[in-house]
Protein backbone atom coordinates (compact mmCIF):
# COMPACT_ATOMS: atom_id res chain seq x y z
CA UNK A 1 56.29 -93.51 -17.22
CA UNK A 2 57.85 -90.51 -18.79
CA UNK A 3 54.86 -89.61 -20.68
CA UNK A 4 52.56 -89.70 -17.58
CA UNK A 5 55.31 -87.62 -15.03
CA UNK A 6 55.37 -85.20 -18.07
CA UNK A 7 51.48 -84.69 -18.25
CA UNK A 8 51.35 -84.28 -14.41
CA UNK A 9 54.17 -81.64 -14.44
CA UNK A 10 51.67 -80.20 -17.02
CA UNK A 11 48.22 -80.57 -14.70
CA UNK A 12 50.14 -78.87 -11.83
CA UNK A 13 51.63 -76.20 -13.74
CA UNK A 14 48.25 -75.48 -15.16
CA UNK A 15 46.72 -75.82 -11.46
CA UNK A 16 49.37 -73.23 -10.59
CA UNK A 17 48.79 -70.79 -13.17
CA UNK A 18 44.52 -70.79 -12.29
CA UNK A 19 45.85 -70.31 -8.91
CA UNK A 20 47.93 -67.17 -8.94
CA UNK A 21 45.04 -65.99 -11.85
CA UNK A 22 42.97 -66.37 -8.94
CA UNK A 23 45.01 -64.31 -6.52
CA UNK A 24 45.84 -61.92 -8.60
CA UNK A 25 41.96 -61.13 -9.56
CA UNK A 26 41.39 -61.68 -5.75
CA UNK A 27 44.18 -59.21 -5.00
CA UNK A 28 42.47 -56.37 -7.68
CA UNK A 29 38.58 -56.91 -5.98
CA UNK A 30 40.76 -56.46 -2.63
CA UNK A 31 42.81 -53.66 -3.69
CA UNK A 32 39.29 -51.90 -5.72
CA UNK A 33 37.21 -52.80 -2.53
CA UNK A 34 39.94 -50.90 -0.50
CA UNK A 35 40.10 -47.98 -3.12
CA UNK A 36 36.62 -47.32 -2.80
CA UNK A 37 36.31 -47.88 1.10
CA UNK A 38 39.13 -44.99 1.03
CA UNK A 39 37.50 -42.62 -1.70
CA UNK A 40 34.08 -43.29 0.62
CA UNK A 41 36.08 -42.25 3.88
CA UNK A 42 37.17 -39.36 1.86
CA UNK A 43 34.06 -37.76 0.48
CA UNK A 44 32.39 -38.67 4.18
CA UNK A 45 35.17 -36.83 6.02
CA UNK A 46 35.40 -33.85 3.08
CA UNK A 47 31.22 -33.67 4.60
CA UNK A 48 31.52 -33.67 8.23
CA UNK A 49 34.48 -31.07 7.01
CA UNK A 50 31.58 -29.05 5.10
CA UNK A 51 28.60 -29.53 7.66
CA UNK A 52 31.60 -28.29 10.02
CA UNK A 53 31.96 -25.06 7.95
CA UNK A 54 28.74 -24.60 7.52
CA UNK A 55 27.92 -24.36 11.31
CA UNK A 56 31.12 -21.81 11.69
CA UNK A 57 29.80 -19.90 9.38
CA UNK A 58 26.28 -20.04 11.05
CA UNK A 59 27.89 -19.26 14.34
CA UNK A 60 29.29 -16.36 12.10
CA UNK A 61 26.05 -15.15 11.63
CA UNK A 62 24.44 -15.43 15.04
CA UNK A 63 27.90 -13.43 16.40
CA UNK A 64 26.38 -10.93 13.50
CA UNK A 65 22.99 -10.75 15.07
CA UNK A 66 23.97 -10.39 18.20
CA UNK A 67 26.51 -7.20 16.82
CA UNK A 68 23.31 -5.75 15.27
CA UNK A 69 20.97 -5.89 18.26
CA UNK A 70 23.78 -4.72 20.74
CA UNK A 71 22.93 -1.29 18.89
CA UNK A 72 19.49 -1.40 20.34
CA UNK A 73 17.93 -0.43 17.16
CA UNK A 74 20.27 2.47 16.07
CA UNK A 75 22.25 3.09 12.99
CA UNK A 76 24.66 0.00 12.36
CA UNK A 77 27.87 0.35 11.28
CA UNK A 78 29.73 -1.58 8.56
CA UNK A 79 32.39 -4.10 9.99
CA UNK A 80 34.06 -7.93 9.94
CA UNK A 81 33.62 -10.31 12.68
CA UNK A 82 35.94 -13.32 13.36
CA UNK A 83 36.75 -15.81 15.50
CA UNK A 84 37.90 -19.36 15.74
CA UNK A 85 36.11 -22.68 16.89
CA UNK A 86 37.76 -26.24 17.48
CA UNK A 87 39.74 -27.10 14.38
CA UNK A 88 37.90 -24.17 12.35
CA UNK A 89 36.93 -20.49 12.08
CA UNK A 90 34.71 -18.31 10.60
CA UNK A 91 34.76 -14.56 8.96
CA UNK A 92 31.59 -12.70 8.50
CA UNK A 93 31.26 -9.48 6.78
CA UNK A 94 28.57 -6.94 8.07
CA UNK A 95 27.62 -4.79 5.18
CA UNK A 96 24.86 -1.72 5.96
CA UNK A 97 23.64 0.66 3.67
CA UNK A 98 21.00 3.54 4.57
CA UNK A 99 17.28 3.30 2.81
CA UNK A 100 16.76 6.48 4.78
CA UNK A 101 13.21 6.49 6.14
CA UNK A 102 13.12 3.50 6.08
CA UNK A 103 16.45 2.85 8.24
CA UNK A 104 18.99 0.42 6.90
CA UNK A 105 19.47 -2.88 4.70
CA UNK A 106 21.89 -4.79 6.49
CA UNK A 107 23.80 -8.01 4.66
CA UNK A 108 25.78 -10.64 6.28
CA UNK A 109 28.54 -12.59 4.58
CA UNK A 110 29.94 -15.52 6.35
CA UNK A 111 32.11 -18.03 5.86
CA UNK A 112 33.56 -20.87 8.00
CA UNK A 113 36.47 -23.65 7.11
CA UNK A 114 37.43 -26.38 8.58
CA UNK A 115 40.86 -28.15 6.94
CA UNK A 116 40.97 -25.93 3.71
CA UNK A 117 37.20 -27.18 3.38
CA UNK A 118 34.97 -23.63 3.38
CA UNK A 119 31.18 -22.98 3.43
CA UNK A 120 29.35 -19.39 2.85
CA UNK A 121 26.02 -17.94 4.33
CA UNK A 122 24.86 -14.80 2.90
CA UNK A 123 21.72 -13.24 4.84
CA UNK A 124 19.96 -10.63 2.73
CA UNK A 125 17.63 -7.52 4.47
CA UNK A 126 18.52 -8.13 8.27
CA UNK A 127 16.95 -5.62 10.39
CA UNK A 128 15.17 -4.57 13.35
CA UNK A 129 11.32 -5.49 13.37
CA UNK A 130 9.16 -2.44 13.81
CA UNK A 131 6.18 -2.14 16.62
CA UNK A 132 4.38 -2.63 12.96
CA UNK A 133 4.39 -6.74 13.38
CA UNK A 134 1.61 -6.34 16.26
CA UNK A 135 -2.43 -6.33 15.64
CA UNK A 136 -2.61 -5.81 19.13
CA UNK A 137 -0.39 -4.95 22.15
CA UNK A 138 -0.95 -3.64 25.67
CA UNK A 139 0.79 -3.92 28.68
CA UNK A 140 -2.48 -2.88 31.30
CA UNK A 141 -6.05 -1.90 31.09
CA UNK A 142 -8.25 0.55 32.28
CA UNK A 143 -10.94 -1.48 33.60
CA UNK A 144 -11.10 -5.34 33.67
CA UNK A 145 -12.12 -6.25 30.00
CA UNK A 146 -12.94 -8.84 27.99
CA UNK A 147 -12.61 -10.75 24.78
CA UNK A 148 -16.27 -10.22 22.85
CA UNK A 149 -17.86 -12.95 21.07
CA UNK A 150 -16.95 -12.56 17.32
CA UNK A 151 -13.40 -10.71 17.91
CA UNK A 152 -11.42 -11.18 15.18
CA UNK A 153 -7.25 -10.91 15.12
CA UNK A 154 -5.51 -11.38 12.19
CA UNK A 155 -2.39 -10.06 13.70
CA UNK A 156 0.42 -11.19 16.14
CA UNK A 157 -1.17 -10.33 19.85
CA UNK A 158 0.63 -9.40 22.99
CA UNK A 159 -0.87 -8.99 26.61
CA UNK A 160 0.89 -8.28 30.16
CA UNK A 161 -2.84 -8.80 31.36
CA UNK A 162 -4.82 -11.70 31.68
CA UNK A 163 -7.14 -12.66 28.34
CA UNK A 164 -10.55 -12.91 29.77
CA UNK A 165 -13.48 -14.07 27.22
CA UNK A 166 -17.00 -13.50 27.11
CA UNK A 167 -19.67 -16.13 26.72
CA UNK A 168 -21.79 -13.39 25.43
CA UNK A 169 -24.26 -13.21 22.14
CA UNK A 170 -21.61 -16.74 21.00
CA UNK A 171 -24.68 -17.70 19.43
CA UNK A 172 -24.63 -14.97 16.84
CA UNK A 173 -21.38 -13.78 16.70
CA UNK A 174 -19.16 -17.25 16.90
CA UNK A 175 -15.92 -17.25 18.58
CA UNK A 176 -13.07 -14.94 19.00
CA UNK A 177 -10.60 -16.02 16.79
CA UNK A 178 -6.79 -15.42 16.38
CA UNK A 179 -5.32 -15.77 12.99
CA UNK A 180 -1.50 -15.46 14.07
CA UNK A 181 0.87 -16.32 17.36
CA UNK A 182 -0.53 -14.43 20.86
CA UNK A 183 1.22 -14.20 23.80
CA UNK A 184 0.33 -13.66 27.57
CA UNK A 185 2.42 -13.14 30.38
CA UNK A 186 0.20 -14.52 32.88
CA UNK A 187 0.03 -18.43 32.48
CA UNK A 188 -3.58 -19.08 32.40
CA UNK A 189 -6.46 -17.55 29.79
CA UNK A 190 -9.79 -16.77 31.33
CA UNK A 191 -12.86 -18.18 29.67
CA UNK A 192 -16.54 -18.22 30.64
CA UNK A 193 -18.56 -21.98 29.77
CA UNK A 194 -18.57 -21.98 26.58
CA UNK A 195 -16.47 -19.27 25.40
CA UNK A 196 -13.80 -21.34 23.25
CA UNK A 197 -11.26 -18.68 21.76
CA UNK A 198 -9.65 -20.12 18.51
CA UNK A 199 -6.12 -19.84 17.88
CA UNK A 200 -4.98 -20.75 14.78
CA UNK A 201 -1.16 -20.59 15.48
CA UNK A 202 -0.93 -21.07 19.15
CA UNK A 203 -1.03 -19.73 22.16
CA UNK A 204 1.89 -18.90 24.29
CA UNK A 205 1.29 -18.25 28.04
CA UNK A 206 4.30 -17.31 30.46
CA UNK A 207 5.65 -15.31 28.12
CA UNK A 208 8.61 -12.33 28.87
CA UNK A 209 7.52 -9.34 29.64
CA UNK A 210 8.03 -6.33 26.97
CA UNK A 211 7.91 -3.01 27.20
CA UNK A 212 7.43 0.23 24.88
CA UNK A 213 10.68 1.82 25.75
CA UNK A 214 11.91 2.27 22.29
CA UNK A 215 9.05 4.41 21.17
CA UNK A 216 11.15 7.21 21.03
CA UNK A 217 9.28 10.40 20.57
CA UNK A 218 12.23 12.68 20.72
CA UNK A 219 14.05 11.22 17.89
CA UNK A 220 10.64 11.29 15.90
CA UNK A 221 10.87 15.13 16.50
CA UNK A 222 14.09 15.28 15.11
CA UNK A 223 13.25 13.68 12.20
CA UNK A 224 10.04 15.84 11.84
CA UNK A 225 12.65 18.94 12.42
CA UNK A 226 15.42 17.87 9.87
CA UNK A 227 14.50 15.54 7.51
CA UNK A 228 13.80 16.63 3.91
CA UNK A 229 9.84 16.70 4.06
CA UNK A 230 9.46 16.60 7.62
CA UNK A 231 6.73 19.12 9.33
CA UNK A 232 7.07 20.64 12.78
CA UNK A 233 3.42 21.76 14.36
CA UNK A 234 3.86 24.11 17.27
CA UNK A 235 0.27 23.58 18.79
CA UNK A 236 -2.77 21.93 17.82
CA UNK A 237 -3.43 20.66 14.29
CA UNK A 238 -6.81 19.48 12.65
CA UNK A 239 -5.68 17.32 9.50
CA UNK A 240 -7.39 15.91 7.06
CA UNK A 241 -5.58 14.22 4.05
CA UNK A 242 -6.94 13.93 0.70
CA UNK A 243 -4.74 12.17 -1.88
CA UNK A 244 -1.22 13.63 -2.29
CA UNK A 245 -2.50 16.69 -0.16
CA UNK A 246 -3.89 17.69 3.53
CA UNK A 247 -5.64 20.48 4.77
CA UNK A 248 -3.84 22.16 8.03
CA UNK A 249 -5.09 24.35 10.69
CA UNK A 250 -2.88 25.48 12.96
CA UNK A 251 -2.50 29.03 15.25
CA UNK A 252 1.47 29.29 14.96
CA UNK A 253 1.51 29.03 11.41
CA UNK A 254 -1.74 31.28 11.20
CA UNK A 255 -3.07 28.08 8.87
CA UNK A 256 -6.79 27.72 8.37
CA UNK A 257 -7.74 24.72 6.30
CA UNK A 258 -4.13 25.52 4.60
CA UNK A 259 -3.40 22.96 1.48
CA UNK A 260 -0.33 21.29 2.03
CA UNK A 261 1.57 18.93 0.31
CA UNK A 262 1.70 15.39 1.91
CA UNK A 263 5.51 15.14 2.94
CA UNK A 264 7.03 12.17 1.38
CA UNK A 265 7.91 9.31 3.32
CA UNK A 266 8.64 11.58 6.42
CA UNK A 267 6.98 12.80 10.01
CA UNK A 268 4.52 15.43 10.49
CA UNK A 269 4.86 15.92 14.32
CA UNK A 270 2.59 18.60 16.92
CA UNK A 271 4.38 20.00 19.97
CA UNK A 272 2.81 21.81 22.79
CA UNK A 273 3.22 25.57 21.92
CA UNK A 274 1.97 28.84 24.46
CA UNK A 275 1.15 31.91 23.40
CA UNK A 276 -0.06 35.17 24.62
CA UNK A 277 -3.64 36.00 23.31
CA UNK A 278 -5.52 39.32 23.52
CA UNK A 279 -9.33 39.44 24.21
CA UNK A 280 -11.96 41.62 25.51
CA UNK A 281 -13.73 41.12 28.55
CA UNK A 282 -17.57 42.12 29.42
CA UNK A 283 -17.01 45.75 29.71
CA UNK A 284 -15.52 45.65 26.08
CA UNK A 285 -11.95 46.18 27.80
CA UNK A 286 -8.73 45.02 25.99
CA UNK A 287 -7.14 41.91 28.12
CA UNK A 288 -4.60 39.27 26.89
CA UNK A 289 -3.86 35.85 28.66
CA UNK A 290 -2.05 32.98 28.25
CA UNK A 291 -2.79 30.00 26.17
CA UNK A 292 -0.87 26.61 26.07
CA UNK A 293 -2.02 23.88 23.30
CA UNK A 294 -0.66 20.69 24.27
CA UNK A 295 0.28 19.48 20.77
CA UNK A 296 -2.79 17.72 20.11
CA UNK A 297 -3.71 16.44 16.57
CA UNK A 298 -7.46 15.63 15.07
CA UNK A 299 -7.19 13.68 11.89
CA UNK A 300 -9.50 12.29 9.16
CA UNK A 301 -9.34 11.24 5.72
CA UNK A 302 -12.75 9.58 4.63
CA UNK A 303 -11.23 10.50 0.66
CA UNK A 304 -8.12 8.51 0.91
CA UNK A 305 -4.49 9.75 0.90
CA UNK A 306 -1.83 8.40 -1.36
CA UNK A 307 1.71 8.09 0.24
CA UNK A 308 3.28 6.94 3.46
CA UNK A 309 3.45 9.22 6.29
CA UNK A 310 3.61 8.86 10.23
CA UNK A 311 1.60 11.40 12.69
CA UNK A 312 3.12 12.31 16.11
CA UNK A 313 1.36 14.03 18.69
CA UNK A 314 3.29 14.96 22.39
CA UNK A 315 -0.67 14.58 23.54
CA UNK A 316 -3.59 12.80 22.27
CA UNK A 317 -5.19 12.32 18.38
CA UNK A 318 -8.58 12.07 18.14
CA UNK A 319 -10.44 10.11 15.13
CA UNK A 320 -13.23 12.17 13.61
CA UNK A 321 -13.64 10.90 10.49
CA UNK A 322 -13.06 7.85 8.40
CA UNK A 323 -9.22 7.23 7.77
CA UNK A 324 -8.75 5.65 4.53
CA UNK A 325 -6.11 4.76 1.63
CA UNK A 326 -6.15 5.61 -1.61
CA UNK A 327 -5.47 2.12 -2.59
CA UNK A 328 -7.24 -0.12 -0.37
CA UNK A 329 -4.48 -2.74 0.40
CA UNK A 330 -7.85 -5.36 1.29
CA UNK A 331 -8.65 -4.99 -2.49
CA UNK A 332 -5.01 -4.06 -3.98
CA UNK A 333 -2.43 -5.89 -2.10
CA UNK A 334 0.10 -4.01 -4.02
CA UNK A 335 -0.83 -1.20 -2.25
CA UNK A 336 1.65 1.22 -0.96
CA UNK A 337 0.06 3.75 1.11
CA UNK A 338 0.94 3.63 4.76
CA UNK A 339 -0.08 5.74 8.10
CA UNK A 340 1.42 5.66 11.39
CA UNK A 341 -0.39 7.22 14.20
CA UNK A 342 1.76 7.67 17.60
CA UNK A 343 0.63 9.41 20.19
CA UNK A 344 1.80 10.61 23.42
CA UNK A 345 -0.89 9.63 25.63
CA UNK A 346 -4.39 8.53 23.52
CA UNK A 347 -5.65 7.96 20.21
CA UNK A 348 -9.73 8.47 20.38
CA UNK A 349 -12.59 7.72 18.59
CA UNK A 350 -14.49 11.31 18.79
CA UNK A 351 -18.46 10.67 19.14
CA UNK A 352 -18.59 12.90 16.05
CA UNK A 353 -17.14 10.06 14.21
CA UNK A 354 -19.57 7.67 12.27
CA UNK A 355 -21.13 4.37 12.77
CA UNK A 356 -19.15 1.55 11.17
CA UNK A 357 -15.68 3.76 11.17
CA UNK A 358 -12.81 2.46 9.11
CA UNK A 359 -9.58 3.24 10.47
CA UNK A 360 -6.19 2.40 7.93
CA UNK A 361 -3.35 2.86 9.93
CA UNK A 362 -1.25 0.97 12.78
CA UNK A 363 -1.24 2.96 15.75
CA UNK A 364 0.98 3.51 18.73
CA UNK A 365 0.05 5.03 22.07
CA UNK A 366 2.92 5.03 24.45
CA UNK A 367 1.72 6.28 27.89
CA UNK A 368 -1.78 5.52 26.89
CA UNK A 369 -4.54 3.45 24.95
CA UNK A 370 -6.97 3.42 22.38
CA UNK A 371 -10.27 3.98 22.76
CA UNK A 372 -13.41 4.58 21.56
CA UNK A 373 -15.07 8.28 23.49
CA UNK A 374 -18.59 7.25 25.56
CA UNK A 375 -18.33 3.61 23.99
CA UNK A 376 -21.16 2.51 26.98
CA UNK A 377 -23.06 5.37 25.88
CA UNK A 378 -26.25 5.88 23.18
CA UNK A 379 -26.75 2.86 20.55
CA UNK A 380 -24.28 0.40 19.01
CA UNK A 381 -22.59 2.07 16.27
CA UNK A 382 -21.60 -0.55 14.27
CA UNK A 383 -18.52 -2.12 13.36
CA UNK A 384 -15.04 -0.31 14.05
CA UNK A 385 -12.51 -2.08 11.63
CA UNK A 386 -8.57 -0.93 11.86
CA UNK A 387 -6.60 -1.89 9.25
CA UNK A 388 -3.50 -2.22 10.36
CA UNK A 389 -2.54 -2.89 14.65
CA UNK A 390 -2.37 -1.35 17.83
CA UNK A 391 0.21 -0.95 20.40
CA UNK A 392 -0.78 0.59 23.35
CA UNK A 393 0.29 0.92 27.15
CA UNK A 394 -3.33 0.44 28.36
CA UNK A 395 -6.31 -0.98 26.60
CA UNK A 396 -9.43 1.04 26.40
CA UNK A 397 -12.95 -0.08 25.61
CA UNK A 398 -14.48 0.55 22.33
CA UNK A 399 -18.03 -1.02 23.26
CA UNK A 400 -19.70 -3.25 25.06
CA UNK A 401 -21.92 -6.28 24.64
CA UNK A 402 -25.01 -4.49 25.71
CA UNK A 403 -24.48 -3.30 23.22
CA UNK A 404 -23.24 0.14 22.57
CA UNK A 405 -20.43 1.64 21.31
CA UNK A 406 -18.59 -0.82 18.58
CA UNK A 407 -17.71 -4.14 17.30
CA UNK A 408 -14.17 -4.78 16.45
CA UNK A 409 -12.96 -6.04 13.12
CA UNK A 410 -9.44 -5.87 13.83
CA UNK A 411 -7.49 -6.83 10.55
CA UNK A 412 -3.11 -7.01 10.14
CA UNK A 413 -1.76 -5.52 7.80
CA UNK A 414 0.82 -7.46 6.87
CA UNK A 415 2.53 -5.60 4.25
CA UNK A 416 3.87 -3.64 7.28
CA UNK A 417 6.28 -5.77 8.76
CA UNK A 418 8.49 -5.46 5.97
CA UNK A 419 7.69 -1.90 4.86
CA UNK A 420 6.28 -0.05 8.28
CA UNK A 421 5.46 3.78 8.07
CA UNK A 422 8.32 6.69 7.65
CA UNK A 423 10.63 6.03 10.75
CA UNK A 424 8.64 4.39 12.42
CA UNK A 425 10.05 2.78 15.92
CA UNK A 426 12.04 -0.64 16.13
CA UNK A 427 11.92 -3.28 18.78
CA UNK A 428 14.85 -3.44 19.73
CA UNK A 429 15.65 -7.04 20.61
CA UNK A 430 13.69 -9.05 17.21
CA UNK A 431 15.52 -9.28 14.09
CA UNK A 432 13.70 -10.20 10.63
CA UNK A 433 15.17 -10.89 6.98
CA UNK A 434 14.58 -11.41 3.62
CA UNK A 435 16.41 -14.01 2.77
CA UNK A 436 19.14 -16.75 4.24
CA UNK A 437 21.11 -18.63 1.97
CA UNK A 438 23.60 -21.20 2.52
C-alpha cells in the first residue's frame, strides 16, 4: 500500500509540474501576444502621428501659397509662417531669391509635428504662371466666329464667348481638335450636325471668368527704361531681327536700318512720341507741323534671331514678314530662343506678309485682338502657323472657309510655361512648381 500511495504522490506531482509548464508557456504566448499587440498599437499610433504631421505641414504650404498670391504677382519677400492645428503645428519657411528677368525662385520649407512626431515638405520653383501657359485666350469677338474644320490647339484654351463650330469642308480637313484643357464661360458649346470638336483633355464649361488686368504695360516700360539691356523707342519702329542683331528705324533716334545688338533677356518697348516737322508746301514755302507717332512697331525676322526678348508697343504691331527662331524649338526642343509680342491694342498680319506665314512667338494684345488684315479678301493664302499662343481681349478673323485669308495651325509651345519671355506678365491668381517633395 505504501508503494502504490508513493507512486501516486509521484503521478500527481508529475501532473502538477506539466501543468504549471503549461501555464507558464501559456503565460509567455500571452505576455508575447500582448507585447506585440502593444509594439503594433505603437508603430500604428507613431503613423496616424506622421500622416498627422504630414498634413500640418501641407496646411503649411497651402498658408504659403496663399502668402505668395496675396502679392498679386509682385516681388515676394522672404519670411516664416506658423500656426497651430488640434494637437499639432506647423512652421514653413518662405525662401525667394531673384532670377531677374525672369522674376523669382521661390522655396517652401515646411514642417508639421504632432507629439514630438515631425514631417517635412519642401516645394522647389513656386511661382506665378505667366499669360505664356495659353494657346489661345479671348474674352470677346469682333464678329460672331467660328471654330473651322481642321483647327488645331495644342495649347490650354480660354473663351468668355461661346465656342461655335463649323460643319464646313469636315470632309477634307477632319475635326477641330484640342490637345490640352479648354475652358468656356458660357455652359453650352455650339456645334453644327456633324461638327464633332475633339478634346483630348476635357472640356470645362461654366467656368470663372478671367480677365487681362495684370498685363501691365507700365511696369514693362520701366523695365524697358532701367533694366540693363532694356530699349526705350520714342515713336514708331520697323524691326527686323537677324540672329544676335536687329535692324532699327526710328525718327527720335535718327535710326535708319540701324544695327543693333539684340538686348539680352530684356524689353525693347515703343511709346507714342510728337514732334515738330518742317516741310514745304506747293509754292515751295517753308512750313512745319506737328506729327504724333503712336508708338507703333512693324516686326519681321524670316532669318531667325537667337535670344529671348519681349516687344511692347503702346499701339498696334503689325506682322510683315516671317518671324522665326534661330533654333526651331519643333526640330530642337532644347531650344532657347523666345519672343514675346504685347501690344496695346492689335497685333496684324500686314497683306504684305506671305502665304503660309510662320509666326514664333506668344503674343499678347490687351485692349485688342489678333488678326489677320483683309482675311475675306483675294485668295486663300495658305496656312498661318504660330508657334507659341495668343491672349487677346477680342478675337479677330484670320480667314474664312470660302476660303480666303488663312488656315490656322496653332501649335503651344510648351517650353514657355516654365521659361516665358523677358518679364513677361503673371497671372496673378495660378501658381506652378517644379517640384513637391514630402
Amino acid at each position: 500500500m505504501k508503494d502504490k500511495s508513493h507512486s501516486n504522490r509521484v503521478r500527481e506531482g508529475a501532473t502538477l509540474l506539466v501543468v504549471m509548464l503549461v501555464m507558464v508557456i501559456c503565460m509567455a504566448a500571452v505576455s508575447s501576444v500582448m507585447f506585440c499587440i502593444g509594439s503594433q498599437m505603437q508603430r500604428s499610433w507613431k503613423q496616424v502621428q506622421l500622416e498627422q504631421a504630414f498634413y500640418l505641414a501641407e496646411a503649411g504650404v497651402e498658408h504659403a501659397a496663399a502668402y505668395v498670391l496675396s502679392v498679386g504677382g509682385g516681388l515676394v519677400e522672404s519670411t516664416t509662417i506658423s500656426g497651430t492645428i488640434g494637437e499639432g503645428r506647423y512652421e514653413t519657411q518662405v525662401v525667394a531669391s531673384d532670377l531677374g528677368w525672369n522674376g523669382q525662385a521661390i522655396e517652401v520649407r515646411s514642417r508639421g509635428v504632432v507629439k514630438g512626431v515631425s514631417r517635412d515638405v519642401q516645394v522647389r520653383g513656386l511661382r506665378n504662371m505667366s499669360w505664356a501657359r495659353y494657346a489661345l485666350w479671348y474674352d470677346r469677338e469682333a464678329l460672331s466666329l467660328v471654330i473651322a474644320a481642321g483647327d488645331r490647339f495644342r495649347g490650354q484654351v480660354y473663351s468668355r464667348p461661346q465656342l461655335r463650330f463649323t460643319n464646313k469642308n469636315i470632309a477634307t480637313q477632319g475635326q477641330a481638335r484640342f490637345y490640352e484643357r479648354v475652358w468656356t464661360v458660357p455652359t453650352s458649346i455650339q456645334r453644327d450636325s456633324g461638327a464633332n470638336p475633339v478634346f483630348d483633355k476635357g472640356l470645362i464649361t461654366g467656368a470663372e471668368v478671367q480677365s487681362m488686368a495684370s498685363v501691365d504695360l507700365t511696369a514693362l516700360k520701366a523695365v524697358a527704361q532701367h533694366t540693363a539691356g532694356g530699349l526705350l523707342l520714342k515713336g514708331d519702329a520697323t524691326i527686323e531681327l537677324r540672329g544676335t542683331t536687329m535692324l532699327v528705324t526710328n525718327v527720335e533716334r535718327e535710326w535708319e536700318n540701324q544695327v543693333v545688338a539684340i538686348p539680352t533677356n530684356s524689353v525693347v518697348y515703343a511709346e507714342p512720341y510728337t514732334y515738330t516737322e518742317m516741310y514745304y508746301d506747293r509754292y515751295n514755302r517753308r512750313q512745319y507741323r506737328t506729327v504724333t507717332e503712336p508708338g507703333n512697331i512693324e516686326i519681321a525676322a524670316p532669318q531667325g534671331f537667337s535670344g529671348s526678348l519681349t516687344l511692347v508697343s503702346e499701339n498696334n504691331i503689325s506682322i510683315v514678314n516671317h518671324v522665326r527662331y534661330g533654333q526651331d524649338p519643333l526640330v530642337n526642343p532644347a531650344s532657347r530662343d523666345s519672343l514675346g509680342l504685347i501690344a496695346k491694342k492689335n497685333v496684324v498680319v500686314e497683306t504684305s506678309a506671305p502665304n503660309n506665314l510662320d509666326v514664333y512667338a506668344h503674343i499678347i494684345c490687351r485692349d485688342g485682338g489678333f488678326g489677320v488684315k483683309d482675311y475675306d479678301r483675294g485668295s486663300f493664302r495658305g496656312t498661318l502657323k504660330v508657334v507659341g499662343g495668343i491672349a487677346n481681349l477680342i478675337r479677330n478673323a484670320v480667314g474664312t472657309t470660302s476660303p480666303s485669308g488663312y488656315l490656322k495651325n496653332y501649335i503651344f509651345d510648351s517650353r514657355l510655361t516654365r521659361n516665358p519671355p523677358p518679364f513677361y506678365p503673371r497671372l496673378p491668381d495660378r501658381l506652378q512648381w517644379d517640384t513637391w517633395e514630402g
